[in-house]
N, C-alpha and C. Protein backbone atom coordinates (compact mmCIF):
# COMPACT_ATOMS: atom_id res chain seq x y z
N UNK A 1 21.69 28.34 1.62
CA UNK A 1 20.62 28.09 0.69
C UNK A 1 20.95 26.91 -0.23
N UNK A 2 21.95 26.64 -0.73
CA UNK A 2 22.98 25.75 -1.87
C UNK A 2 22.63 24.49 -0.81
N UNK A 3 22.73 24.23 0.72
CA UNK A 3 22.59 23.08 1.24
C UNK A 3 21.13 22.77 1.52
N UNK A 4 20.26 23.89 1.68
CA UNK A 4 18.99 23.23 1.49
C UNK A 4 18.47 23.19 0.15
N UNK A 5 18.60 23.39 -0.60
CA UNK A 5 18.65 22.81 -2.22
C UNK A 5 18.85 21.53 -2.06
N UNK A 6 20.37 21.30 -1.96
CA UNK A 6 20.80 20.08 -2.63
C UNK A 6 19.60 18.67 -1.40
N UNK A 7 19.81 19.64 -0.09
CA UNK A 7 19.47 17.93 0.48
C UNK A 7 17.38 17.67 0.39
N UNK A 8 16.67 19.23 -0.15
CA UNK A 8 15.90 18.73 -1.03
C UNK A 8 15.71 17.89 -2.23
N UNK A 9 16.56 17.91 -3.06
CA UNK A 9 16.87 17.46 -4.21
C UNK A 9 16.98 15.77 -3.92
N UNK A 10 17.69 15.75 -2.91
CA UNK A 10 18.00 14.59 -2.36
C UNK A 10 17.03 13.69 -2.08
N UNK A 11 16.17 14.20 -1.11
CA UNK A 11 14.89 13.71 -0.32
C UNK A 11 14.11 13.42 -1.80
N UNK A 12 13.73 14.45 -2.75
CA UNK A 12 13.14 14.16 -3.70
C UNK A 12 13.91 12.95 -4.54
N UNK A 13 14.91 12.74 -4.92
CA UNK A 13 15.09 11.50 -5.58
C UNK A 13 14.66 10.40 -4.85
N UNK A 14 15.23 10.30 -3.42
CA UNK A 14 15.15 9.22 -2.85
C UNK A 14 13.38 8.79 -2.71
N UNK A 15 12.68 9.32 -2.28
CA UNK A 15 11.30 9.16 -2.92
C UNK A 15 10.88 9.13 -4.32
N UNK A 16 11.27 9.31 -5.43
CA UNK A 16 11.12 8.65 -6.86
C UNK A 16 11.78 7.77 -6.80
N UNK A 17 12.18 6.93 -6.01
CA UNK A 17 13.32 5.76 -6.55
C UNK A 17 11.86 4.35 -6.21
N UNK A 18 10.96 4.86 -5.31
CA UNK A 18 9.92 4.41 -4.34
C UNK A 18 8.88 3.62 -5.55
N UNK A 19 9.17 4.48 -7.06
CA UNK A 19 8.49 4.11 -8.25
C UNK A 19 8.76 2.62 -8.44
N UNK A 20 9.88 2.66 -9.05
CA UNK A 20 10.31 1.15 -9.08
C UNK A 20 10.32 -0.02 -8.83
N UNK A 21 9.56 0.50 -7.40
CA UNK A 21 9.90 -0.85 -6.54
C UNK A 21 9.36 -1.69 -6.68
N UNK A 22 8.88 -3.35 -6.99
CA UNK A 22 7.95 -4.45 -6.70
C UNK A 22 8.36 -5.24 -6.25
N UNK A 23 7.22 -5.64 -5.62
CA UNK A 23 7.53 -6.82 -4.63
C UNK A 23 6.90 -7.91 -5.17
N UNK A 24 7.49 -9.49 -5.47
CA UNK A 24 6.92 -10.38 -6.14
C UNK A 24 6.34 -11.19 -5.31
N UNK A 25 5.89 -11.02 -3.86
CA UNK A 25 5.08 -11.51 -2.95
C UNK A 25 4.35 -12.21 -3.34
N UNK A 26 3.64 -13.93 -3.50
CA UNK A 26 2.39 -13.85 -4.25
C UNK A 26 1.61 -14.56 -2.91
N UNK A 27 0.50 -14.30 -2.38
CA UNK A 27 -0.43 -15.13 -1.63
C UNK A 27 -0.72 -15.89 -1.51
N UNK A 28 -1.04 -17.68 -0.92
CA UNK A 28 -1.52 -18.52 -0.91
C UNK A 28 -2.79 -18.20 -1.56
N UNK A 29 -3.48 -18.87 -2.04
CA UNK A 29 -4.70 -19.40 -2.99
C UNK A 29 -5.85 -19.29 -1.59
N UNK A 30 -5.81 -18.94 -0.65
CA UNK A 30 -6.61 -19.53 0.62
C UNK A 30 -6.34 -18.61 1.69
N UNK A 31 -5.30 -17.04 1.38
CA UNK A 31 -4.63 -16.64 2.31
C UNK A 31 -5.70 -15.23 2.99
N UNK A 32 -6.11 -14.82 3.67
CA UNK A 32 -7.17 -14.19 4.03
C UNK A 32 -7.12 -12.76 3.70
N UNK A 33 -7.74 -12.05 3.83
CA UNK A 33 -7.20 -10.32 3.63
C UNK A 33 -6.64 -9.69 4.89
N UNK A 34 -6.48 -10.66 6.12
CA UNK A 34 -5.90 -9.90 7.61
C UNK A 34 -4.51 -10.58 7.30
N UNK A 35 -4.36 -11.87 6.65
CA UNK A 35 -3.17 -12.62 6.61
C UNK A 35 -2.23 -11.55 5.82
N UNK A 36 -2.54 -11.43 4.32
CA UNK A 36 -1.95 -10.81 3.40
C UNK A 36 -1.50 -9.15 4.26
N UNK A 37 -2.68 -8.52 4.59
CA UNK A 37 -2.39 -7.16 5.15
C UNK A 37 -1.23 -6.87 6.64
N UNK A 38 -1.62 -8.28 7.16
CA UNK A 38 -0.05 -9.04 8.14
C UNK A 38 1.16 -8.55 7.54
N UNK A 39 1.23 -9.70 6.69
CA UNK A 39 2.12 -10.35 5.85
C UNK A 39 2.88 -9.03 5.28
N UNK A 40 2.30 -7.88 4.49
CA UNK A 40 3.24 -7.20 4.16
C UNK A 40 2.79 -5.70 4.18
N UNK A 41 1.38 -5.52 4.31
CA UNK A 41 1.01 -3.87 4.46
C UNK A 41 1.87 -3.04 5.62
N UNK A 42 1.74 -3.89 6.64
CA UNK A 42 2.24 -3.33 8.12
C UNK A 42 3.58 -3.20 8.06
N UNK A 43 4.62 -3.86 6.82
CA UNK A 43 5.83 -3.20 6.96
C UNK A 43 5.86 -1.90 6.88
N UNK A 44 5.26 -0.91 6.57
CA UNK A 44 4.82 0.52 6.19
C UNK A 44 3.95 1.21 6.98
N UNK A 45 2.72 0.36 6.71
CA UNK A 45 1.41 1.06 7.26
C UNK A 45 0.92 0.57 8.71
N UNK A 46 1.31 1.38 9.89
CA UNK A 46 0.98 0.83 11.07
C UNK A 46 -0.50 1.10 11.41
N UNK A 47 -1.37 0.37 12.18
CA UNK A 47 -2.38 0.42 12.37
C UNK A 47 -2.86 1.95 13.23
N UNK A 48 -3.43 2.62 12.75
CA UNK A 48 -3.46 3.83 13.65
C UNK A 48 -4.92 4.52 14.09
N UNK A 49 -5.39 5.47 15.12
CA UNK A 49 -6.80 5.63 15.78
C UNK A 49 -7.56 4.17 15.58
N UNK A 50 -6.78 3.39 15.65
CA UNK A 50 -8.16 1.88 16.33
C UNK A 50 -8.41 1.44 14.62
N UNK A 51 -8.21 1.99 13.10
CA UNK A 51 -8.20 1.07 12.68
C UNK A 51 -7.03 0.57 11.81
N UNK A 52 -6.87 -0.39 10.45
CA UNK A 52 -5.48 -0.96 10.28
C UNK A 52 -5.16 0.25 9.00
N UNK A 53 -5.75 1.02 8.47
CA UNK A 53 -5.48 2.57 7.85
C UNK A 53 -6.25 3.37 7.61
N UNK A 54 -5.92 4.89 7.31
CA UNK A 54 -6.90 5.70 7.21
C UNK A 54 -7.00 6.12 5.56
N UNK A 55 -8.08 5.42 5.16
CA UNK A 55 -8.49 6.09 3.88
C UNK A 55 -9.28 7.18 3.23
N UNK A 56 -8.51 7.78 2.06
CA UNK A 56 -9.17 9.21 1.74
C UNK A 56 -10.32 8.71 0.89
N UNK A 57 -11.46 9.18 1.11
CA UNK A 57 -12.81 9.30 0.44
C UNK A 57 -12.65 8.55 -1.46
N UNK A 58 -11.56 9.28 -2.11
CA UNK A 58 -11.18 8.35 -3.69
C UNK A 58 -10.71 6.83 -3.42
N UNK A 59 -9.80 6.43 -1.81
CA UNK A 59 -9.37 5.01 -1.66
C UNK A 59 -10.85 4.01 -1.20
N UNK A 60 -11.46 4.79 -0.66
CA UNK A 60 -12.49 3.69 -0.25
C UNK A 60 -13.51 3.18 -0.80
N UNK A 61 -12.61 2.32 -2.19
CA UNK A 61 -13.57 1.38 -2.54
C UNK A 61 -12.49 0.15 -2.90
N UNK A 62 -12.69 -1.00 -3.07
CA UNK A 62 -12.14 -1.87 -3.50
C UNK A 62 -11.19 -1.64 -4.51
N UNK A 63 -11.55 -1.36 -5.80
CA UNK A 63 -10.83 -1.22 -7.17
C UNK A 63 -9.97 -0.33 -6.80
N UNK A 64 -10.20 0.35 -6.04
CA UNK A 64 -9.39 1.89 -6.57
C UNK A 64 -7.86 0.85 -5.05
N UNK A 65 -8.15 0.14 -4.12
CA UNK A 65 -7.09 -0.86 -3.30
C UNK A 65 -6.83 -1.84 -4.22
N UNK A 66 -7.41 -2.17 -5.15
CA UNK A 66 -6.66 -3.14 -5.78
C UNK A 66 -5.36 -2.53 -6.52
N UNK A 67 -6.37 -1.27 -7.49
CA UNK A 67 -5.37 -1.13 -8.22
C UNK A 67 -4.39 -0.86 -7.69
N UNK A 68 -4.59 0.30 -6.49
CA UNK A 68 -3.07 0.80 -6.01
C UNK A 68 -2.23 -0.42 -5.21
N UNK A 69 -2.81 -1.40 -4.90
CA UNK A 69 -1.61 -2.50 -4.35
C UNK A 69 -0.95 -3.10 -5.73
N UNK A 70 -1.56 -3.47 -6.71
CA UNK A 70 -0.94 -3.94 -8.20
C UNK A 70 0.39 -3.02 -8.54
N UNK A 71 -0.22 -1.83 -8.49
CA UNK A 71 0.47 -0.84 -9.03
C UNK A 71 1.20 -0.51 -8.50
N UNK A 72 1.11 -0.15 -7.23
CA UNK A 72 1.90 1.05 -6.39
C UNK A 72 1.80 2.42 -6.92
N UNK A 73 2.46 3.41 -6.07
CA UNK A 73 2.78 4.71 -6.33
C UNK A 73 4.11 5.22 -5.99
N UNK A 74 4.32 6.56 -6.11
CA UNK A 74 5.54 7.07 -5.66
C UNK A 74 6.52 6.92 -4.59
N UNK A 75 5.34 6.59 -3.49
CA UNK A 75 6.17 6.02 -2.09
C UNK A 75 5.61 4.64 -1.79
N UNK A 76 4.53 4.11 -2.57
CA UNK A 76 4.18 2.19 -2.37
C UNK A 76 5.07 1.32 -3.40
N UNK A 77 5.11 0.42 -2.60
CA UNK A 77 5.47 -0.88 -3.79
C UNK A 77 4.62 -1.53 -4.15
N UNK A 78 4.40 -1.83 -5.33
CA UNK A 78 3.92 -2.65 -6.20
C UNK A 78 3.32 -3.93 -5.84
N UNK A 79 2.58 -4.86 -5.87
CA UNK A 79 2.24 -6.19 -5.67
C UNK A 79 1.55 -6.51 -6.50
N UNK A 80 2.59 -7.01 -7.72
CA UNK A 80 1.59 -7.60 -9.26
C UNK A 80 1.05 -8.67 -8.64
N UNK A 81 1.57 -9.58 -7.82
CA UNK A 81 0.68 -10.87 -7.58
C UNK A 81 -0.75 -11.28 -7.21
N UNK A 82 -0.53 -10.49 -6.30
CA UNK A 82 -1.40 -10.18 -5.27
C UNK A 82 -3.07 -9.66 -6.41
N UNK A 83 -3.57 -10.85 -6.76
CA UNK A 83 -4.71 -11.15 -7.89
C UNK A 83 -5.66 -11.97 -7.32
N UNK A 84 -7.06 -11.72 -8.31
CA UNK A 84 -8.11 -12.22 -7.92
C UNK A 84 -8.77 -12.29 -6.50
N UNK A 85 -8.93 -13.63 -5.88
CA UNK A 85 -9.75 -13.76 -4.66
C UNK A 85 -8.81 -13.30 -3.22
N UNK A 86 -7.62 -13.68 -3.77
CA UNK A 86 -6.20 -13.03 -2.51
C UNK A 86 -6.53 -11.20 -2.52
N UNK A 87 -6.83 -10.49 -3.61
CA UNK A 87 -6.72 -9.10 -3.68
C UNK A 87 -8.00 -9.06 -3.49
N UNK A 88 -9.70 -9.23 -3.76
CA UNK A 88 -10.59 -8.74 -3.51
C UNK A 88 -10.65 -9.11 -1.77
N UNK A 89 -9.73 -10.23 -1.27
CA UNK A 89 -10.25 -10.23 0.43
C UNK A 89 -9.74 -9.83 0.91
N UNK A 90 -8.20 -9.11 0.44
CA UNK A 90 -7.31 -7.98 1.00
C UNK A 90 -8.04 -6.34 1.12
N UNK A 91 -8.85 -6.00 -0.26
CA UNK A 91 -9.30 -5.16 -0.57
C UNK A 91 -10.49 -4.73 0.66
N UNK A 92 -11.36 -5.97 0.74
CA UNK A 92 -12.57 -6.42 1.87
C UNK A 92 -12.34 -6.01 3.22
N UNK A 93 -10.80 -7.09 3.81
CA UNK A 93 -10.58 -6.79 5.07
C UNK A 93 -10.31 -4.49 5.15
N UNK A 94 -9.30 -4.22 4.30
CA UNK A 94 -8.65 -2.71 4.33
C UNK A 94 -9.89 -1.49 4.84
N UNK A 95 -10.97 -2.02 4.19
CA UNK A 95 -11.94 -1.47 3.74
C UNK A 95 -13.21 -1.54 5.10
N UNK A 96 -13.08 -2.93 5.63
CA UNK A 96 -13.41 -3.11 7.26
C UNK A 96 -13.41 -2.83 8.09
N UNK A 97 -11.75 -2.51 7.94
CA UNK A 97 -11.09 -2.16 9.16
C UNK A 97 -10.44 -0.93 9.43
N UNK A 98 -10.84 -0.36 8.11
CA UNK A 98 -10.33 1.13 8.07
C UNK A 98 -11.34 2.40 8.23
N UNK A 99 -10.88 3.26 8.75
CA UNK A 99 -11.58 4.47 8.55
C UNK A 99 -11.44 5.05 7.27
N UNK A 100 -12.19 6.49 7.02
CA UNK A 100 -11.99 7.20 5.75
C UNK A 100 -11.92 8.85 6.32
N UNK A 101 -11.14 9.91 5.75
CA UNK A 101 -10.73 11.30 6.24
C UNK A 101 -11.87 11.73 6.03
């Protein structure tokens, strides 16, 4: 019991550490929302059932992809850069090409 404790405990830090993270990536001025979602979504998020992610009913709108790429969460990294016309055509393409649960 003492070893599945601890290597819970474990798993749980190592996913809060996921907080921290940012990435100072910033986009070309001109860079598309398939380029950017290239460029660094797919280190993580593989394209899956035919589209490039599956979003829950609260993600599928723009703002609510912006914010969480700015921001991140517990297991995303961050992308403060990633602003204005680079993030609303990132937001555009996600939103295209994605399904919703």
């Amino acid at each position: 019991m003492k070893k599945i404790t601890l290597i819970l405990t474990f798993v749980a830090l190592a996913g809060l550490m996921g907080c921290s993270r940012t990435d100072p990536y910033t986009p070309p001025s001109d860079a598309t929302g398939e380029d950017i979602f290239s460029t660094n979504c797919t280190k993580c998020h593989k394209p899956e059932a035919g589209a490039a992610m599956i979003l829950s009913e609260k993600m599928a709108n723009k703002d609510a992809i912006i914010q969480k790429v700015q921001k991140g969460s517990m297991g995303m990294t961050a992308f403060p850069n990633i602003q204005g016309e680079p993030a609303q055509r990132l937001a555009e393409y996600v939103l295209a090409n994605s399904k919703t649960k």
